[in-house]
C-alpha atoms as a PDB file:
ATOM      1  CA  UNK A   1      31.890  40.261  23.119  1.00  0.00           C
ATOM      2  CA  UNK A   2      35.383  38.777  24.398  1.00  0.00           C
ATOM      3  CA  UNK A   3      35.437  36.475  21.455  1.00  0.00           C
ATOM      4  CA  UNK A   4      34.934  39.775  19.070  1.00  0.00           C
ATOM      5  CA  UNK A   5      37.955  41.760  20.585  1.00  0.00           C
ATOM      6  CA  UNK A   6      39.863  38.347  20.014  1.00  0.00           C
ATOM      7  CA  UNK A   7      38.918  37.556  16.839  1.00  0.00           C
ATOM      8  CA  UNK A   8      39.480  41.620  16.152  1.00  0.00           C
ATOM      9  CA  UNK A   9      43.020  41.220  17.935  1.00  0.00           C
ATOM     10  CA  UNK A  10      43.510  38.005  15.686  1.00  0.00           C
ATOM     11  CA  UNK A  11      43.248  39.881  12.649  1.00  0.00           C
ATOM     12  CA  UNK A  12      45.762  43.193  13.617  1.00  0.00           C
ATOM     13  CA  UNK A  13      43.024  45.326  14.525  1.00  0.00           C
ATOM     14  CA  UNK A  14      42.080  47.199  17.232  1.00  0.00           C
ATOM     15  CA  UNK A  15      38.568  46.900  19.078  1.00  0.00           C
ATOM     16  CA  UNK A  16      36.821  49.320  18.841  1.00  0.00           C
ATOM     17  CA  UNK A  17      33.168  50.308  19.368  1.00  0.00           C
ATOM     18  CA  UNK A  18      31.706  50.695  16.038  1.00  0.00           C
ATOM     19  CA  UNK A  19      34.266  47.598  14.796  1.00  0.00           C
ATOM     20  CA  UNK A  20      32.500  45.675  17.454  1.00  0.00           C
ATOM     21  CA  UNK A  21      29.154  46.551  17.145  1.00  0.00           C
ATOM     22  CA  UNK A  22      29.756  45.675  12.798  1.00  0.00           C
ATOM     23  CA  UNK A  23      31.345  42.826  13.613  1.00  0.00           C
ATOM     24  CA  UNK A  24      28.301  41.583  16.090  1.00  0.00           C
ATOM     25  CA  UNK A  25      25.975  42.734  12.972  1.00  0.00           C
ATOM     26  CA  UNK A  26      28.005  40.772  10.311  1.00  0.00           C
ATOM     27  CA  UNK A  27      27.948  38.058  12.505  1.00  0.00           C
ATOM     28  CA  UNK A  28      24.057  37.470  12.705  1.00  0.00           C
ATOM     29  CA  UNK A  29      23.486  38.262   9.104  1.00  0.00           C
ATOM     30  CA  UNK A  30      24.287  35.987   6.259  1.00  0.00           C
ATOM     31  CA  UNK A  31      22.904  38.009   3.222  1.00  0.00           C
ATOM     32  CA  UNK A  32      25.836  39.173   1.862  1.00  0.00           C
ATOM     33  CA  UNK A  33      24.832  42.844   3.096  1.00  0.00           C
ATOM     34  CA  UNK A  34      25.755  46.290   1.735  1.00  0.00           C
ATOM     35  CA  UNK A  35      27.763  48.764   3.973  1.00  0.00           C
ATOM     36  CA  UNK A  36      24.425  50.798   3.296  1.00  0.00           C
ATOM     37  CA  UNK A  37      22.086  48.152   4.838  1.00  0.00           C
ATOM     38  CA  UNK A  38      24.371  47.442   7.927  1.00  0.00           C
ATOM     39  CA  UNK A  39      24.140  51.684   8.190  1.00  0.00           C
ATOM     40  CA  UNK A  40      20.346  51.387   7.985  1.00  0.00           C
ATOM     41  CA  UNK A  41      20.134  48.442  10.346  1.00  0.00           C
ATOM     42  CA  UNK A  42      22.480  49.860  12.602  1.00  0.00           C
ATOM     43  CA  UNK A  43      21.914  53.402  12.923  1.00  0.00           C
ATOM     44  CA  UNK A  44      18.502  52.874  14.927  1.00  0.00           C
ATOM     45  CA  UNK A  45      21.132  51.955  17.800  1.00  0.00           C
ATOM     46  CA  UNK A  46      24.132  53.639  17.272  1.00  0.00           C
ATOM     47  CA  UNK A  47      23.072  57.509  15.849  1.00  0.00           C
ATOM     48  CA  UNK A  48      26.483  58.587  15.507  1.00  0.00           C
ATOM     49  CA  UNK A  49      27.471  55.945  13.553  1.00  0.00           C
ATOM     50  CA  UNK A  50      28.379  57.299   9.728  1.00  0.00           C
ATOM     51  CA  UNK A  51      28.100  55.514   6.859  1.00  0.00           C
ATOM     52  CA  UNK A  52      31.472  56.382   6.213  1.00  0.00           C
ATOM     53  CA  UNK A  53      33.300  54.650   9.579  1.00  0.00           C
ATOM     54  CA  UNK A  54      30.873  51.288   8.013  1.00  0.00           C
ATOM     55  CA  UNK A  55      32.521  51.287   4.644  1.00  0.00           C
ATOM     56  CA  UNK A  56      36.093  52.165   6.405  1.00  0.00           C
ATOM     57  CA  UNK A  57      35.256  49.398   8.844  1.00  0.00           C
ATOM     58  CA  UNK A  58      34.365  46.830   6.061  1.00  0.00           C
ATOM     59  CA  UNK A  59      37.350  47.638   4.473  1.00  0.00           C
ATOM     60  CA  UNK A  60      39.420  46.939   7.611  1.00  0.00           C
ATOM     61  CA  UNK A  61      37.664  43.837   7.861  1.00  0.00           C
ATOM     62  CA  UNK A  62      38.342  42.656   3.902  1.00  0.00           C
ATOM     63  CA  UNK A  63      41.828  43.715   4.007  1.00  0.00           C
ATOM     64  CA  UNK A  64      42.940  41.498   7.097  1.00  0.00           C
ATOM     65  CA  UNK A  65      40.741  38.397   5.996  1.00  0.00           C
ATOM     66  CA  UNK A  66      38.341  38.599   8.783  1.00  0.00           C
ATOM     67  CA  UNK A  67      35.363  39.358   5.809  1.00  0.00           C
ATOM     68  CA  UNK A  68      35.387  38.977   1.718  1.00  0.00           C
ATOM     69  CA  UNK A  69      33.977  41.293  -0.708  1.00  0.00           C
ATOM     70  CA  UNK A  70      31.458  40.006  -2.796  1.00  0.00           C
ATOM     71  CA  UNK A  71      30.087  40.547  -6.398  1.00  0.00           C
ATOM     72  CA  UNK A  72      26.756  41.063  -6.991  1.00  0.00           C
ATOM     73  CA  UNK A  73      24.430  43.336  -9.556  1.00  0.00           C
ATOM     74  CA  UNK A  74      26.089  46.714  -9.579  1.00  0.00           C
ATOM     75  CA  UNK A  75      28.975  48.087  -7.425  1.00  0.00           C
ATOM     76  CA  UNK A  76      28.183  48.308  -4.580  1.00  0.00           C
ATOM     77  CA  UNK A  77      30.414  46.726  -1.248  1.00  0.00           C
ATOM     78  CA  UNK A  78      28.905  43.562  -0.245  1.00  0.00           C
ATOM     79  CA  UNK A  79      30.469  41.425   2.296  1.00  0.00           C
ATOM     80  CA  UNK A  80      30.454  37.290   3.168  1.00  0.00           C
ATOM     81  CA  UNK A  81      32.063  36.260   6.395  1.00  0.00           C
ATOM     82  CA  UNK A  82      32.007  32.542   5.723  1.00  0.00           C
ATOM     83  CA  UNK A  83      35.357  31.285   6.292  1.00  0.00           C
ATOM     84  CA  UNK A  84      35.061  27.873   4.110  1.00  0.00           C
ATOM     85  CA  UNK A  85      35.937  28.005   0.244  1.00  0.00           C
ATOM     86  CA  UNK A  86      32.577  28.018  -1.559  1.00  0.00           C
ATOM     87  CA  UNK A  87      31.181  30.188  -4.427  1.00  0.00           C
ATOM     88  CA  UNK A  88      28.712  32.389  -5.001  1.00  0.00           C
ATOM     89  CA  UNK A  89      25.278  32.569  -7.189  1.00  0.00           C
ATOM     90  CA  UNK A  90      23.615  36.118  -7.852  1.00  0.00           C
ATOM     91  CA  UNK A  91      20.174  36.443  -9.129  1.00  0.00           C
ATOM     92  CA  UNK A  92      20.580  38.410 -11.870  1.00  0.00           C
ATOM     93  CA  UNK A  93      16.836  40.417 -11.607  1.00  0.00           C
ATOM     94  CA  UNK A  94      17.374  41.348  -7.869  1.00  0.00           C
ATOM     95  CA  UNK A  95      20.821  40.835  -6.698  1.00  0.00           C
ATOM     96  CA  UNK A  96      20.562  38.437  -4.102  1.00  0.00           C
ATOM     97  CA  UNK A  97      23.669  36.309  -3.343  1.00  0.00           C
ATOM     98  CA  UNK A  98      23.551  32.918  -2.631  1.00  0.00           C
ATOM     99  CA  UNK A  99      26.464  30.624  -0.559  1.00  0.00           C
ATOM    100  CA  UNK A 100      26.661  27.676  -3.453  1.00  0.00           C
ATOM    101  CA  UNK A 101      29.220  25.050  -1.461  1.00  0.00           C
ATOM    102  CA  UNK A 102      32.241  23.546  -3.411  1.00  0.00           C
ATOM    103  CA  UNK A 103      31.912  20.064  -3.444  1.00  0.00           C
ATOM    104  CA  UNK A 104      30.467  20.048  -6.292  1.00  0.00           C
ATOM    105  CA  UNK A 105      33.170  20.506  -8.278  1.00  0.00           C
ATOM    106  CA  UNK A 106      36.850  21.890  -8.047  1.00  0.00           C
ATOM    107  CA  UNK A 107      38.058  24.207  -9.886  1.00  0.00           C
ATOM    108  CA  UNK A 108      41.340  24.365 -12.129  1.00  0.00           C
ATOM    109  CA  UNK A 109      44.805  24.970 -10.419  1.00  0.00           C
ATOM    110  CA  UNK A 110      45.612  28.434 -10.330  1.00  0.00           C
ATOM    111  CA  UNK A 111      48.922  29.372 -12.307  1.00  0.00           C
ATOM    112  CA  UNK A 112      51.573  31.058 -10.558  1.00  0.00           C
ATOM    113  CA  UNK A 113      50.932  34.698 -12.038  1.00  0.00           C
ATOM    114  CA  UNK A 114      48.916  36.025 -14.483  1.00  0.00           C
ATOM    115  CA  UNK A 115      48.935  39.413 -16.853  1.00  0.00           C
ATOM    116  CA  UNK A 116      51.251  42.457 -15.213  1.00  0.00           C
ATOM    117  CA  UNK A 117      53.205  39.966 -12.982  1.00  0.00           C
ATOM    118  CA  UNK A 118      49.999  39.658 -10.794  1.00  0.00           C
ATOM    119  CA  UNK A 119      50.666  36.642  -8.370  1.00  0.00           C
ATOM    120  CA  UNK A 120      47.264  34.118  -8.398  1.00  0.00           C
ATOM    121  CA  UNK A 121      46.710  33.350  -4.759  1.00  0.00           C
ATOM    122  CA  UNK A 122      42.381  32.054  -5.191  1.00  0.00           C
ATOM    123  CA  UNK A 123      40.413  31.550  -8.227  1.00  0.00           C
ATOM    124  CA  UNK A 124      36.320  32.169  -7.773  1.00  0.00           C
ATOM    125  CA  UNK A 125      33.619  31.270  -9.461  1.00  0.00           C
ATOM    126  CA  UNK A 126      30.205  32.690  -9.433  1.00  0.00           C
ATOM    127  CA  UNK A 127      26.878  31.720 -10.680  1.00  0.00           C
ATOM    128  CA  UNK A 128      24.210  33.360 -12.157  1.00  0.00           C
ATOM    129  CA  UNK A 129      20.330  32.568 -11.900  1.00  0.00           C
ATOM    130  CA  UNK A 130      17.123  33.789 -11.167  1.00  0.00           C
ATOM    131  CA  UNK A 131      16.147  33.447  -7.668  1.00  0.00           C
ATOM    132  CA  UNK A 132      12.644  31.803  -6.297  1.00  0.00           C
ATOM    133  CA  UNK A 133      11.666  35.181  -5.125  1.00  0.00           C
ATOM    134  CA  UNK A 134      11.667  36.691  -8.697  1.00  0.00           C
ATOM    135  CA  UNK A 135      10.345  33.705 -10.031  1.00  0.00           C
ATOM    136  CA  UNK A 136       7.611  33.581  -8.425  1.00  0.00           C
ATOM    137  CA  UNK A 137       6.765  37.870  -9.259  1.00  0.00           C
ATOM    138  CA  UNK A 138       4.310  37.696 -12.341  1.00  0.00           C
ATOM    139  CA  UNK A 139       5.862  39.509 -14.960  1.00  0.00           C
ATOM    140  CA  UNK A 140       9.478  39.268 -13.619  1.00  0.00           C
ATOM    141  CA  UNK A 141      10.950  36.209 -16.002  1.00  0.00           C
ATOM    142  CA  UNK A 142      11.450  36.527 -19.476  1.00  0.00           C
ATOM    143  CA  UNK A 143      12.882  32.939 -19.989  1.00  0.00           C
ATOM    144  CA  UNK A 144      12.972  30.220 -17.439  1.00  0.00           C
ATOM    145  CA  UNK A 145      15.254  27.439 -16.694  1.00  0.00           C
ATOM    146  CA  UNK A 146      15.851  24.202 -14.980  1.00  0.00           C
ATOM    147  CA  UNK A 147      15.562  24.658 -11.293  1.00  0.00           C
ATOM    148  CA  UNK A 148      18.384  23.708  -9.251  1.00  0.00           C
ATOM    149  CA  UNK A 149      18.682  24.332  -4.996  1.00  0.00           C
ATOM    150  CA  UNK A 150      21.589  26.348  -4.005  1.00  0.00           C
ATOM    151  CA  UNK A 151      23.625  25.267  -0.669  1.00  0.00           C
ATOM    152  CA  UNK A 152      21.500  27.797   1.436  1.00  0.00           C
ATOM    153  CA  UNK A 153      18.254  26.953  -0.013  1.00  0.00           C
ATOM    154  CA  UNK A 154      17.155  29.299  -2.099  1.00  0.00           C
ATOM    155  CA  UNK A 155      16.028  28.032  -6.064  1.00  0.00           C
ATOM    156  CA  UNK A 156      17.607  29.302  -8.723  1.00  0.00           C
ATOM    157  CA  UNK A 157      16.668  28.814 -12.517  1.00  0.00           C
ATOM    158  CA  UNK A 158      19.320  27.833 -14.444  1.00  0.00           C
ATOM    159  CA  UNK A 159      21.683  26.442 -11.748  1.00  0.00           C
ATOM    160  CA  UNK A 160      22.538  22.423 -11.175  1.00  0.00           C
ATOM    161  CA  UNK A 161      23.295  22.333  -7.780  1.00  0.00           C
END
């Protein structure tokens, strides 16, 4: 817990319960989750935690670097904690989200500032597949591709690792 309040103090924020307690969840899960599955997971422990203090939380968290926000099918918040550059790939039937690492390739040099005087500071790249999950459901895949492994393990059709 000491190393949470730290890392929370690192960042500008201050430690509080429920930042501590989403932290500790975020921690342990590397899914990419939703603010509504870290409200599911966590409310069993902590009743009078809202779903609102999660998504003001994450947003705490994505705003001061300790988390990023992540893409994935639809809008909805999802968050990665993994410090190192690396890119994403989202299966496109059921919206998992998959770490893919970097070395694989490196991406072009960002120019100083783009459109409206917007100053580049990160360039990302995502992926998009079908995962082994959903390619495995009968009736789930209209078209399938090569078969590649992403960085944490899951297959994905379409992808070369």
């Amino acid at each position: 817990m000491c190393q949470r309040v730290a890392r929370l103090h690192r960042a500008g924020l201050k430690a509080t319960g429920p930042r501590i307690v989403i932290l500790a969840a975020l921690e342990q899960d590397s899914t990419h989750p939703t603010a509504e599955h870290l409200y599911d997971t966590l409310r069993r422990d902590h009743p009078s935690l809202s779903l609102s203090t999660v998504y003001h939380t994450l947003d705490a968290f994505i705003r001061t670097g300790l988390w990023r926000r992540v893409s994935g099918l639809g809008d909805r918040l999802r968050v990665d904690g993994t410090p190192q550059d690396h890119d994403h790939a989202v299966c496109r039937l059921c919206g998992a989200i998959c770490d893919v690492d970097r070395e694989q390739g490196q991406l072009p040099t960002p120019r100083g500032h783009v459109a409206d005087g917007l100053m580049v500071t990160g360039i990302r790249f995502g992926y998009e597949g079908i995962c082994a999950s959903c390619q495995e459901a009968p009736g789930r895949v209209e078209e399938r591709g090569r078969a590649g492994r992403c960085q944490a393990g899951a297959v994905w059709a379409g992808l070369t690792p």
